[in-house]
Protein backbone atom coordinates (compact mmCIF):
# COMPACT_ATOMS: atom_id res chain seq x y z
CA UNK A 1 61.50 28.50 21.87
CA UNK A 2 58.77 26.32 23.12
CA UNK A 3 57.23 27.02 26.59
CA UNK A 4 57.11 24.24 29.43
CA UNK A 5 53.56 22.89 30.20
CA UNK A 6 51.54 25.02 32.83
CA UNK A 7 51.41 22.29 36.01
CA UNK A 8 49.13 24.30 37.45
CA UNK A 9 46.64 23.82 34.44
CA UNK A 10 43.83 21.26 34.71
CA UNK A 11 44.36 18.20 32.36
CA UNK A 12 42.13 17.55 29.39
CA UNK A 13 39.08 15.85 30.10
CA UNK A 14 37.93 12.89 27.51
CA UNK A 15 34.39 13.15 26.21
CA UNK A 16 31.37 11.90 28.40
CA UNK A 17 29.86 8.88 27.79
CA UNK A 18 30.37 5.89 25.39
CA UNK A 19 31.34 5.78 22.03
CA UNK A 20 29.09 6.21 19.32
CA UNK A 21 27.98 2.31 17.99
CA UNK A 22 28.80 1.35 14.71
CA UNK A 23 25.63 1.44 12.12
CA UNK A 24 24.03 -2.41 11.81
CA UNK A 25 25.06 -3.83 8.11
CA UNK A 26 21.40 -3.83 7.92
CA UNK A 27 20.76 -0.05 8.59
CA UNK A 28 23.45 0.68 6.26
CA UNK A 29 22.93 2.98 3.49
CA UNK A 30 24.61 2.20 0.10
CA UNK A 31 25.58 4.51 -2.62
CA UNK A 32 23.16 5.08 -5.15
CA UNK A 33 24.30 3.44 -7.84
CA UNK A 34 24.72 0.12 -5.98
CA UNK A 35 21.78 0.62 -4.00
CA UNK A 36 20.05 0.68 -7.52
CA UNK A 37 21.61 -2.31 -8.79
CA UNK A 38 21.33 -4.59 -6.15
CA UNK A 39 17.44 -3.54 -5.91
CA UNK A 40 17.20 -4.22 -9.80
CA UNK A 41 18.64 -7.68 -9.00
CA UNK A 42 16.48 -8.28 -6.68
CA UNK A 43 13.50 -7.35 -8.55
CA UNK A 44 15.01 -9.63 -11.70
CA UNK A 45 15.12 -12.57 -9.22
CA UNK A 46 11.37 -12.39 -8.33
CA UNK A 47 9.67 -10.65 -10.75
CA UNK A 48 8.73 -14.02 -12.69
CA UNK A 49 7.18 -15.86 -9.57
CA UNK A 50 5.04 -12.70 -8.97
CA UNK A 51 3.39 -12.12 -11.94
CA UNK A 52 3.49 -15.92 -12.68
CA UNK A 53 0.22 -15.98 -9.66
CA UNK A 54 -2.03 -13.83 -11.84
CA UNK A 55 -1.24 -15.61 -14.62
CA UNK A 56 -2.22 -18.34 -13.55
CA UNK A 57 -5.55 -17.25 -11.72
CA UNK A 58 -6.58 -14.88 -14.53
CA UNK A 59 -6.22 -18.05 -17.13
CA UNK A 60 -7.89 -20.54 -14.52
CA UNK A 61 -10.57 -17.91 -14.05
CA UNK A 62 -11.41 -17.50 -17.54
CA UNK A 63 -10.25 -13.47 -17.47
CA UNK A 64 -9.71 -12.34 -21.05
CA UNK A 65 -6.25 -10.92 -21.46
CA UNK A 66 -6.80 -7.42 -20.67
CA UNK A 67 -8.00 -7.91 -17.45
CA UNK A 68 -5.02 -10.31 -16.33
CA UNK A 69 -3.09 -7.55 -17.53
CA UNK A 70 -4.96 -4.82 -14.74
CA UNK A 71 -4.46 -7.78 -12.25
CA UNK A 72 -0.51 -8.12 -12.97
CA UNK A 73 -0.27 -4.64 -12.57
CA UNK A 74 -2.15 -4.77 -9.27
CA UNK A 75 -0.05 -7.44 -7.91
CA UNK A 76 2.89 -5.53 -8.89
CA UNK A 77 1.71 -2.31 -7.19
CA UNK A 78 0.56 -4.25 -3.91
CA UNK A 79 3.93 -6.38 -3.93
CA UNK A 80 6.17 -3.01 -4.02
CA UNK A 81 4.42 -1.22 -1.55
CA UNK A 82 4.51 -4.59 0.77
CA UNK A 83 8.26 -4.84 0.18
CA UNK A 84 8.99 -0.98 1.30
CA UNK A 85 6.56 -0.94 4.39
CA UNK A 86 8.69 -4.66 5.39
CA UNK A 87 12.15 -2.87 4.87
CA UNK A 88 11.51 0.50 6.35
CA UNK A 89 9.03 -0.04 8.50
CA UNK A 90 6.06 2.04 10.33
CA UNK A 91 7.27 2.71 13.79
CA UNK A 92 6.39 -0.57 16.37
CA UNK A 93 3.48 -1.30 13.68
CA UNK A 94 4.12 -2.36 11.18
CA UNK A 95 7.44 -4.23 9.06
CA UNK A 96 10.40 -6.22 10.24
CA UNK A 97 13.10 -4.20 8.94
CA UNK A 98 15.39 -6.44 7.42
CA UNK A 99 15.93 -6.71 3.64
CA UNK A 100 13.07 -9.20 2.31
CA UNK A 101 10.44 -8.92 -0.53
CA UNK A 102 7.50 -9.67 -0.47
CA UNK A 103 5.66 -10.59 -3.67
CA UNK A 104 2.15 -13.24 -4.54
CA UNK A 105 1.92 -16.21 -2.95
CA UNK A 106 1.11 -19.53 -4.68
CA UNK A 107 -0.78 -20.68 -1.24
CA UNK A 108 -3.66 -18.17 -2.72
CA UNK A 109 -4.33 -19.27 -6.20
CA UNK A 110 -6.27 -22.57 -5.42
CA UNK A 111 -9.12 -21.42 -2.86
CA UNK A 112 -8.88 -17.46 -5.16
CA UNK A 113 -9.73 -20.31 -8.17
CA UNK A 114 -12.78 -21.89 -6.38
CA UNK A 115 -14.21 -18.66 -4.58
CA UNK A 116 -14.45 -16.94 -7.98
CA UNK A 117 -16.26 -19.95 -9.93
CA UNK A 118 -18.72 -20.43 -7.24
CA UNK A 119 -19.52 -16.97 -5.51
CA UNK A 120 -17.32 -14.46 -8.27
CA UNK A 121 -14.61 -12.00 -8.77
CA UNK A 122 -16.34 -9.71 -6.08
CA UNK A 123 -16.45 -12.15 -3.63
CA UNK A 124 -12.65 -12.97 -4.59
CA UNK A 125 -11.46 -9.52 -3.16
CA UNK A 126 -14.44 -8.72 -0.32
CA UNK A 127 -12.65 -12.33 1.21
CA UNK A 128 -9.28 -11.09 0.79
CA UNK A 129 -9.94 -7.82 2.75
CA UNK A 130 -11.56 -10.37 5.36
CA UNK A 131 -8.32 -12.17 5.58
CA UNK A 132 -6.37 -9.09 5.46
CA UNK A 133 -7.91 -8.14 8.60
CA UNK A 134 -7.95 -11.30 10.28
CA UNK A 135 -4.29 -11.02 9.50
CA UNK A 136 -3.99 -7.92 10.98
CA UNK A 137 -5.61 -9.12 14.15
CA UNK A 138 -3.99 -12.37 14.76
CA UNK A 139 -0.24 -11.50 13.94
CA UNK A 140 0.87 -10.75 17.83
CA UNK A 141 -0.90 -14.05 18.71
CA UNK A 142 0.54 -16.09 15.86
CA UNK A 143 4.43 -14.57 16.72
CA UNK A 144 3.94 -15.68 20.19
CA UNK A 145 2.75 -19.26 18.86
CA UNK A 146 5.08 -19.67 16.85
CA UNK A 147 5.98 -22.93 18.33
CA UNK A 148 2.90 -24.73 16.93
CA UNK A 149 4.07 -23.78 13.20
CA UNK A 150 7.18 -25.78 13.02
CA UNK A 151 9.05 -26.99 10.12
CA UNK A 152 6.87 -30.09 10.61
CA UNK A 153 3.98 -28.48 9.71
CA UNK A 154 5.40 -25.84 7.42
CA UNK A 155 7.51 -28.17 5.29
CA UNK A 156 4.55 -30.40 4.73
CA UNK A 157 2.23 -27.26 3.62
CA UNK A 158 5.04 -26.64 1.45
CA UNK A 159 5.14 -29.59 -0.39
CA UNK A 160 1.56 -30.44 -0.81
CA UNK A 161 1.80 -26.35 -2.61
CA UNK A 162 4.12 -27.40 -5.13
CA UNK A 163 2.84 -31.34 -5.85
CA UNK A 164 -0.54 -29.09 -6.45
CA UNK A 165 0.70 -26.58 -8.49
CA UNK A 166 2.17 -28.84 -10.82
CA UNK A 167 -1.30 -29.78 -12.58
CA UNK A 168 -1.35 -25.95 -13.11
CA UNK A 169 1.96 -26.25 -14.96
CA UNK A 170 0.43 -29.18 -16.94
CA UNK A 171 -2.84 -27.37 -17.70
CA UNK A 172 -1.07 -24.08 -19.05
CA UNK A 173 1.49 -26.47 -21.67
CA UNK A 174 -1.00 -29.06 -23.24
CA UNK A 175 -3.85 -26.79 -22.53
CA UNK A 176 -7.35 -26.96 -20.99
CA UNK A 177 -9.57 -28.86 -23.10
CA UNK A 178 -8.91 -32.51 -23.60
CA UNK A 179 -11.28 -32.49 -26.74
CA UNK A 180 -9.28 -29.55 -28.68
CA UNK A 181 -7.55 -30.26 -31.52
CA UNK A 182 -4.45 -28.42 -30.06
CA UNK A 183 -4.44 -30.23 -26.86
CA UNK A 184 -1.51 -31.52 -25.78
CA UNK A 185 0.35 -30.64 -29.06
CA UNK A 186 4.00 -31.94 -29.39
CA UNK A 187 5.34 -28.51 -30.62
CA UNK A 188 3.65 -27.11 -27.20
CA UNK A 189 5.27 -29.78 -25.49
CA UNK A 190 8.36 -29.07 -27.46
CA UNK A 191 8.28 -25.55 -26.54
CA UNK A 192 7.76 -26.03 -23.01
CA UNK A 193 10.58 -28.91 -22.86
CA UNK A 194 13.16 -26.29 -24.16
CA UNK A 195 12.47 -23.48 -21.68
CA UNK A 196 13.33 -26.12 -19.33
CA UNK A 197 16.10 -27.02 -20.92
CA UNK A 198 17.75 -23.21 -20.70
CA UNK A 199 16.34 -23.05 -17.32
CA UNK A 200 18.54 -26.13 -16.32
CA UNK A 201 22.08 -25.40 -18.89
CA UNK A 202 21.81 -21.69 -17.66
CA UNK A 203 21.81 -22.73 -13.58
CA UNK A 204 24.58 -25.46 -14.57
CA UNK A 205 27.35 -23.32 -16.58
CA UNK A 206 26.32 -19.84 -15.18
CA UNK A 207 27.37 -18.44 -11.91
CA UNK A 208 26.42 -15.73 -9.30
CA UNK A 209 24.01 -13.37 -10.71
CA UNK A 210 22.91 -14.92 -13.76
CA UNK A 211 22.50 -18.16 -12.70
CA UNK A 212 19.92 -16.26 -10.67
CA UNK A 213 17.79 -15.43 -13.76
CA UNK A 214 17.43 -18.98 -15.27
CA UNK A 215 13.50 -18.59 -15.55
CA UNK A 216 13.06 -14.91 -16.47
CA UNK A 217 15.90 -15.98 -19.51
CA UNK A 218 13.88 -18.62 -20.39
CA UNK A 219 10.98 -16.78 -20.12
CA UNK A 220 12.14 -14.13 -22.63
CA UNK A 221 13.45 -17.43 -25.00
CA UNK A 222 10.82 -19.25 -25.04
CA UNK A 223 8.50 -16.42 -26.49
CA UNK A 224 11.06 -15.38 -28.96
CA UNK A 225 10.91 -18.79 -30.22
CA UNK A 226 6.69 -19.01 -29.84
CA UNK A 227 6.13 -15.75 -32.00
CA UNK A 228 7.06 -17.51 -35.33
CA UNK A 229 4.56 -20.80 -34.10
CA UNK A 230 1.76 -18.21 -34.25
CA UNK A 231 1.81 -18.59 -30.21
CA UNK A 232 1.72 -15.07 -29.21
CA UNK A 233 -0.72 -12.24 -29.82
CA UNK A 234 0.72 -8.78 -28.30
CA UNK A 235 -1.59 -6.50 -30.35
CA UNK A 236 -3.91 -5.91 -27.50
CA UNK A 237 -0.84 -4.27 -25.59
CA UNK A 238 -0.98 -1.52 -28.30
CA UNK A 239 -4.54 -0.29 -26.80
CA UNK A 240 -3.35 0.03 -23.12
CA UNK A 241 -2.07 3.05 -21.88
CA UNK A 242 1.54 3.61 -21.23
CA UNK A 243 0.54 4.51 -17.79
CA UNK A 244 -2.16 4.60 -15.42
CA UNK A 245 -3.88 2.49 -12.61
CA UNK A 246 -6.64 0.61 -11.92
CA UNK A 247 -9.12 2.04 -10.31
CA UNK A 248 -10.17 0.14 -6.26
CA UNK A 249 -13.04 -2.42 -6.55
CA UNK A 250 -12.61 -2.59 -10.09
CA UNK A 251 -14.82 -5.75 -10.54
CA UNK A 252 -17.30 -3.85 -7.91
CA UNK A 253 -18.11 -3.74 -3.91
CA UNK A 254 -16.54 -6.71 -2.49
CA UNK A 255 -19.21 -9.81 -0.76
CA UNK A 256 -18.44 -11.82 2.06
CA UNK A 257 -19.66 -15.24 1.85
CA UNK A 258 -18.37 -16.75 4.88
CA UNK A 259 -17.11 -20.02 3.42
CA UNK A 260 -15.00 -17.71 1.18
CA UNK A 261 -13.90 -15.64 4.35
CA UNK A 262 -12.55 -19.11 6.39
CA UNK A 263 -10.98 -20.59 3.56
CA UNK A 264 -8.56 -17.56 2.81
CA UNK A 265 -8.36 -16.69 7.04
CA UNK A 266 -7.05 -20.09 6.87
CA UNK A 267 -4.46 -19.11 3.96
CA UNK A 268 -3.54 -16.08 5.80
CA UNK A 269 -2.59 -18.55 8.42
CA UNK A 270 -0.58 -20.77 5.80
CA UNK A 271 0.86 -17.61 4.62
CA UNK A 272 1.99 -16.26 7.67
CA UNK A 273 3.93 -20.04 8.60
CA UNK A 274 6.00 -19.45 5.25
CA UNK A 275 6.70 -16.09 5.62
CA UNK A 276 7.56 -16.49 9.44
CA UNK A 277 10.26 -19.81 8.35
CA UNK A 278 11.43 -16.95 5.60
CA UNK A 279 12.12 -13.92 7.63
CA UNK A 280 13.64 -15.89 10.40
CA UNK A 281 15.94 -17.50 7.77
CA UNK A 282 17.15 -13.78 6.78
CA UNK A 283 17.49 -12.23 10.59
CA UNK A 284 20.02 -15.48 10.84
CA UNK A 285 22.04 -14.27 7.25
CA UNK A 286 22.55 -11.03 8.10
CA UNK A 287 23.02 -11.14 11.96
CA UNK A 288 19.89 -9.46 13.27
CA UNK A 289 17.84 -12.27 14.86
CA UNK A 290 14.48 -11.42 15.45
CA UNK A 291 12.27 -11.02 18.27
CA UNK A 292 8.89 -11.83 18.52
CA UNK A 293 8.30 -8.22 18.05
CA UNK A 294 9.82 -8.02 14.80
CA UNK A 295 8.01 -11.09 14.11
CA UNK A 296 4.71 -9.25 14.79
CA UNK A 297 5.51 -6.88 12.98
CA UNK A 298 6.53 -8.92 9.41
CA UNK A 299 3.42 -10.85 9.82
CA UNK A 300 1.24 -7.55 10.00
CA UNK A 301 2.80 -6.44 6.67
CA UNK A 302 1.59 -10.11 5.01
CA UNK A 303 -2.19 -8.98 6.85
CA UNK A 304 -2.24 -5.32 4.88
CA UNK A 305 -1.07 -6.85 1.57
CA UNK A 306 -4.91 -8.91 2.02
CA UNK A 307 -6.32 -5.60 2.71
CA UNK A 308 -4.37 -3.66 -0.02
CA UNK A 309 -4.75 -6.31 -2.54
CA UNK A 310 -8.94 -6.42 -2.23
CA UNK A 311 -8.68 -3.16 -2.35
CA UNK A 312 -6.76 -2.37 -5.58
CA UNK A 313 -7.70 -6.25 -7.35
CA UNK A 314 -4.09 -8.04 -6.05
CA UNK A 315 -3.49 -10.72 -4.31
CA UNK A 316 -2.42 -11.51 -1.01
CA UNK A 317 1.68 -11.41 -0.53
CA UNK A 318 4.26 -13.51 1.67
CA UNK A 319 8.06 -13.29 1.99
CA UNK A 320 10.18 -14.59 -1.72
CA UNK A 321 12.28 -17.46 -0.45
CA UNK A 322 14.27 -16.80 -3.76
CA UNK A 323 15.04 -13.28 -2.73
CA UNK A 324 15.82 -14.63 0.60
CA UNK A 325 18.15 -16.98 -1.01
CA UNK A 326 19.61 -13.86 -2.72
CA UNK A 327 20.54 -12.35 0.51
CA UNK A 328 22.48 -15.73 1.44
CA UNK A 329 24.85 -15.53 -1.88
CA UNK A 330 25.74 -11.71 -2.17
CA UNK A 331 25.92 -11.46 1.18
CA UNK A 332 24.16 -7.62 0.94
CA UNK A 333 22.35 -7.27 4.10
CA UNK A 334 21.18 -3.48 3.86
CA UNK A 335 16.98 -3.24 3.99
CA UNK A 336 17.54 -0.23 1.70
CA UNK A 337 17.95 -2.23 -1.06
CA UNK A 338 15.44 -4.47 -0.81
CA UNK A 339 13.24 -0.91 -0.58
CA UNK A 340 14.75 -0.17 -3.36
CA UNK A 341 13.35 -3.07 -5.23
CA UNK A 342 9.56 -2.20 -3.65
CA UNK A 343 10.22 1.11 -5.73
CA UNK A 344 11.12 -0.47 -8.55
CA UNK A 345 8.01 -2.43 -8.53
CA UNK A 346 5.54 0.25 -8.32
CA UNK A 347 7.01 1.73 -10.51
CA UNK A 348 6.29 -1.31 -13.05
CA UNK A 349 2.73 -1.09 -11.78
CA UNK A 350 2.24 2.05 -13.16
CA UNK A 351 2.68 0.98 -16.90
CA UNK A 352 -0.33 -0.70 -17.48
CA UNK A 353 0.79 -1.62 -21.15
CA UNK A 354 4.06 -3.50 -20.27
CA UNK A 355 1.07 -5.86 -17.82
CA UNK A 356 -0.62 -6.39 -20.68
CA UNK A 357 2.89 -7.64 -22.69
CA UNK A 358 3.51 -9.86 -19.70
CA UNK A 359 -0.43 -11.39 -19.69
CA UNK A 360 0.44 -12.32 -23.61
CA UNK A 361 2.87 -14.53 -22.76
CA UNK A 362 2.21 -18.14 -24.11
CA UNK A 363 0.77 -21.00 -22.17
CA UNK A 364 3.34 -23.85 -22.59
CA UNK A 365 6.03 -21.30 -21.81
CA UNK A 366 4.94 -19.90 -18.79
CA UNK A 367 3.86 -23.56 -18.23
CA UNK A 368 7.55 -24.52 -18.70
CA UNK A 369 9.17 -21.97 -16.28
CA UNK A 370 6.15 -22.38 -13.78
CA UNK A 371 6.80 -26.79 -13.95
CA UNK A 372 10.71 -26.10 -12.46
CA UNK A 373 9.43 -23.54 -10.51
CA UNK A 374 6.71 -25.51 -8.91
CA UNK A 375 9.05 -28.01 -8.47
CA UNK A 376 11.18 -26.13 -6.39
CA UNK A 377 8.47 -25.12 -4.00
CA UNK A 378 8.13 -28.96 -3.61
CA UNK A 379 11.58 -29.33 -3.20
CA UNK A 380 12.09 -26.42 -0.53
CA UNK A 381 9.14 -28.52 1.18
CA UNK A 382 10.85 -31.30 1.41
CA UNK A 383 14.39 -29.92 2.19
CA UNK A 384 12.25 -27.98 5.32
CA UNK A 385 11.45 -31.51 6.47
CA UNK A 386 15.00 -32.90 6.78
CA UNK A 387 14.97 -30.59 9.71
CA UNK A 388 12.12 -32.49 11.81
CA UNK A 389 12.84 -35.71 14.23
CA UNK A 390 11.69 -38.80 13.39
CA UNK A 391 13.15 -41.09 15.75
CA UNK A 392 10.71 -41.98 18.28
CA UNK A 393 8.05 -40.06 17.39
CA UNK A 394 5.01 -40.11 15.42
CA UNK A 395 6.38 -37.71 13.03
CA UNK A 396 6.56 -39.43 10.08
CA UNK A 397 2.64 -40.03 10.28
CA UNK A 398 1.90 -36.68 10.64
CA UNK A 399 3.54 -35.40 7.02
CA UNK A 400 2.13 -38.69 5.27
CA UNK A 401 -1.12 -38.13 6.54
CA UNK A 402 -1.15 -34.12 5.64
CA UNK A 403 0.46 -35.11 2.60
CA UNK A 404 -2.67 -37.37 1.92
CA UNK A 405 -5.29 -35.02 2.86
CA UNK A 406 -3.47 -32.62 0.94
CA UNK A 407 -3.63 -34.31 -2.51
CA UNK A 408 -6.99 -36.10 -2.59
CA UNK A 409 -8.49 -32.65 -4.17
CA UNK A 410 -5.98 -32.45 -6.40
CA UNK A 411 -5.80 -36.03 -7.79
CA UNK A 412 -9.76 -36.11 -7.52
CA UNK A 413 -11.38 -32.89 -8.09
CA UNK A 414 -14.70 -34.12 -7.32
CA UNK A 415 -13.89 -35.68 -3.70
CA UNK A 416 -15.89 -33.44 -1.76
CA UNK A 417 -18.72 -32.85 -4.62
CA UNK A 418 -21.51 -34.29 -2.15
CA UNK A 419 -20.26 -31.91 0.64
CA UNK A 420 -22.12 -28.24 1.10
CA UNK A 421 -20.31 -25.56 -0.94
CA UNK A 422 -18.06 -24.26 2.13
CA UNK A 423 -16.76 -27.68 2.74
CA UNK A 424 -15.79 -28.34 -0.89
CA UNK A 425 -14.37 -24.77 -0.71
CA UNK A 426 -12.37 -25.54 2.25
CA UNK A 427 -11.61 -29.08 1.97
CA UNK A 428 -11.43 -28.68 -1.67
CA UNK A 429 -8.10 -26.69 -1.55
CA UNK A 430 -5.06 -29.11 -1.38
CA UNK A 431 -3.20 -26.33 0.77
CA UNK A 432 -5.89 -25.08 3.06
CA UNK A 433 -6.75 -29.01 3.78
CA UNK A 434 -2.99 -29.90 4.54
CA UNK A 435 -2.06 -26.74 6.35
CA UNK A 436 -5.64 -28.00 8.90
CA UNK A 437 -4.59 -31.65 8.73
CA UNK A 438 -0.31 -30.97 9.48
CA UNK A 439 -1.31 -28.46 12.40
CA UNK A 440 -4.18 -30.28 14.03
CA UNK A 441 -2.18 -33.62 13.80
CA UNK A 442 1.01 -32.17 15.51
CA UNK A 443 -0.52 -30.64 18.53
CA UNK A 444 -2.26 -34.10 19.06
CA UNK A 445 1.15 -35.77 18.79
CA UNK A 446 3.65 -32.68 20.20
CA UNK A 447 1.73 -30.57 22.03
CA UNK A 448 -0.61 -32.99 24.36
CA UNK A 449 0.16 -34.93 27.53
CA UNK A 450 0.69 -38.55 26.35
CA UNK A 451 1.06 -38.13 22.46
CA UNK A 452 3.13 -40.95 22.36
CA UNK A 453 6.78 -39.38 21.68
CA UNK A 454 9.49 -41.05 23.96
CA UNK A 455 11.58 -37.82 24.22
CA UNK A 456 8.94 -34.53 24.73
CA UNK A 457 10.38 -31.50 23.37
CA UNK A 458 10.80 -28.64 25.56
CA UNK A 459 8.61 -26.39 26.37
CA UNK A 460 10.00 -22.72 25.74
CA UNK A 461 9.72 -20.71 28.94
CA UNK A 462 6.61 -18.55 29.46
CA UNK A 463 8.98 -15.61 30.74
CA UNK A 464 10.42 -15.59 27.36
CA UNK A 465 10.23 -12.14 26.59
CA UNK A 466 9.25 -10.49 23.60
CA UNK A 467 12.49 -8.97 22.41
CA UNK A 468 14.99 -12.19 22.99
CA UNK A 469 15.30 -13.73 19.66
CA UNK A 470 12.77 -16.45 18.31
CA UNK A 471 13.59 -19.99 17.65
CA UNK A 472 10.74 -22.30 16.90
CA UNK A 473 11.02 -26.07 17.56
CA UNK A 474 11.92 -28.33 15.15
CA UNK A 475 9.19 -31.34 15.98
């Protein structure tokens, strides 16, 4: 029989304190097999606008193939370690923590192009670790200025990168040389046409995940179709090692010339507005807004990709908006995965002879994917400008005349040709010359007593402390 409670006894006391907080979906660990998965998607969705940069450079920069091959790997290797450090994180150092890639940015290739014709591949890299530095330096600064970057000036910069880059898509279809008797040919053309063809039939009757892969499919097509048309040469790839890395400094100490330096201190700076428009795009997606801390911390990362890719012959890295885009559709907002991609990536870097597969790809079709690609950087330019105000202000002037600046070098080469080497270096680089022309232009307009808007934006407040969330103006 059961006894009656004790009265006497003392009554049970709930635990102390408050209840444990539920895990962030971003600090939330996924089983393996979907944290594999996911990363592999993520890697699938990028992969062709990363190595598409040395591509490009190594062709521009007259590298034979094997060497674009070391450089893909490079970029690879730099790209996945960027991507982990940005997920995971090193303490209140370095990495914002939410679940981004990082991979090559296109802002590099122009002023990389014109630094290694005039001073050489060594002076390529010493002015990347320059930048990577400077990057370093300036990214608590920038995070707190944050204001002067707005999508006024970044959606311009964004445009005038893909209008630029689409000569680049031209020169890798009809080819280089005007006077060849292959220039131009219509099977090249052909070729190209139909990889954009796939690209645009597999994003209109695909959905979710493979309407992701559109370019890497046609990618994969397009050389199936080239090997027959004598188009592809992958015999080299049966020389390279199945693994292996390149050694640091491979094309020898790294020089300074200090035109070289500004120019890519100035793309840091370019680099640093899209990856800043990027990861605050993400912290919105998957509820983590950031702080300027976190900002600080992102932009850091982009500053030791400079260091890390002069080091081990890369290239300078910035936020994927297509990965970012990624996030937005699957709605996945654990960083693990995205470190799970980084993995995945240097883990590609360490097979030299699948780098030198991807350097062999043909011209018109990684001309093909890179024309819609390019395209879309234009595009995501232009949709970043819906977001500025027009109406009474002298907005409109401001992306016409950055626009302007930003295009004379690429519609005439030889513009500056009278100027001393660093201007032509400087002013010769459609992105570098917009990014100078869209930021000078809105602090005279936005940012200075009288600039001539009838409604001022406001000011945020100087008190605004470093850990509330960040929200740039739109002007």
């Amino acid at each position: 029989m059961p006894q009656p409670p004790d009265a006497s006894a003392p009554a049970p006391v709930p635990p102390s304190g408050p209840a444990p907080a539920a895990r962030h979906p971003v600090d939330q660990v996924l089983p393996p097999t979907r944290l594999g998965l996911l990363g592999l998607q993520h890697v699938l969705v990028m992969y062709t606008g990363c190595v598409t940069v040395p591509l490009v450079f190594g062709a521009a920069a007259g590298l034979d193939t094997s060497t674009v091959g070391l450089l893909i790997n490079a970029d690879l290797l730099v790209a996945g370690l960027v991507t982990m450090l940005q997920a995971l994180g090193v303490g209140r150092v370095l990495g914002v923590r939410l679940p981004v890639v990082a991979g090559a940015t296109f802002t590099a290739v122009t002023p990389m192009i014109l630094i290694a014709g005039e001073y050489g591949m060594q002076a390529v890299y010493g002015s990347m670790i320059a930048a990577g530095v400077f990057g370093l330096l300036v990214a608590v600064p920038f995070a707190r200025a944050v204001r002067f970057f707005p999508p006024l000036v970044s959606g311009s910069v964004i445009t005038v990168i893909g209008l630029s880059l689409i000569g680049v898509a031209a020169g890798l279809i009809a080819g280089h040389d005007p006077t060849a008797k292959d220039y131009a040919a219509p099977s090249h053309l052909a070729l190209a046409g139909g990889v954009v063809l796939l690209v645009i039939l597999i994003s209109r009757f695909t959905r979710g995940f493979l309407s992701q892969l559109g370019v890497l499919l046609g990618l994969v097509a397009g050389t199936l179709v080239a090997i027959p048309m004598g188009l592809t040469d992958f015999s080299i790839a049966a020389d390279a090692d199945w693994f292996g890395l390149a050694a640091p400094f491979h094309f020898g100490a790294p020089e300074f010339p200090v035109a070289a330096v500004i120019s890519l201190c100035v793309v840091m700076l370019v680099t640093f507005t899209e990856s800043t428009a990027d990861m605050l795009a993400v912290g919105d997606m998957t509820g983590r807004p950031l702080t300027r801390k976190d900002l600080a911390r992102g932009l850091a990362a982009d500053g030791l990709s400079g260091v890390l890719g002069g080091v081990m012959n890369g290239f300078l890295d910035a936020v994927f908006a297509q990965n970012v885009g990624l996030v937005g559709m699957t709605k996945v907002r654990s960083r693990y995965v995205a470190a799970v991609a980084g993995g995945i990536l240097v883990v590609l870097a360490l097979v030299p002879r699948f780098g030198e597969i991807v350097a062999a790809l043909p011209g018109p079709v990684v001309g093909g994917a890179g024309l819609v690609m390019f395209a879309t950087v234009t595009s995501v330019g232009i949709a970043t400008l819906r977001k500025v105000e027009y109406e009474g202000t002298h907005n409109l002037l401001v992306v016409a005349v950055a626009v302007g600046v930003g295009m004379l070098p690429v519609v005439a080469p030889s513009f500056y040709h009278a100027f001393p080497t660093w201007v032509q270096i400087i002013g010769g680089s459609a992105i570098t010359s917009a990014t100078v022309a869209a930021f000078l232009l809105n602090l005279l307009f936005n940012h200075t007593p009288g600039g001539g808007r009838r409604t001022p934006a406001p000011e945020p407040d100087a008190r605004h402390d470093e850990t509330e969330p960040v929200t740039p103006a739109t002007g």
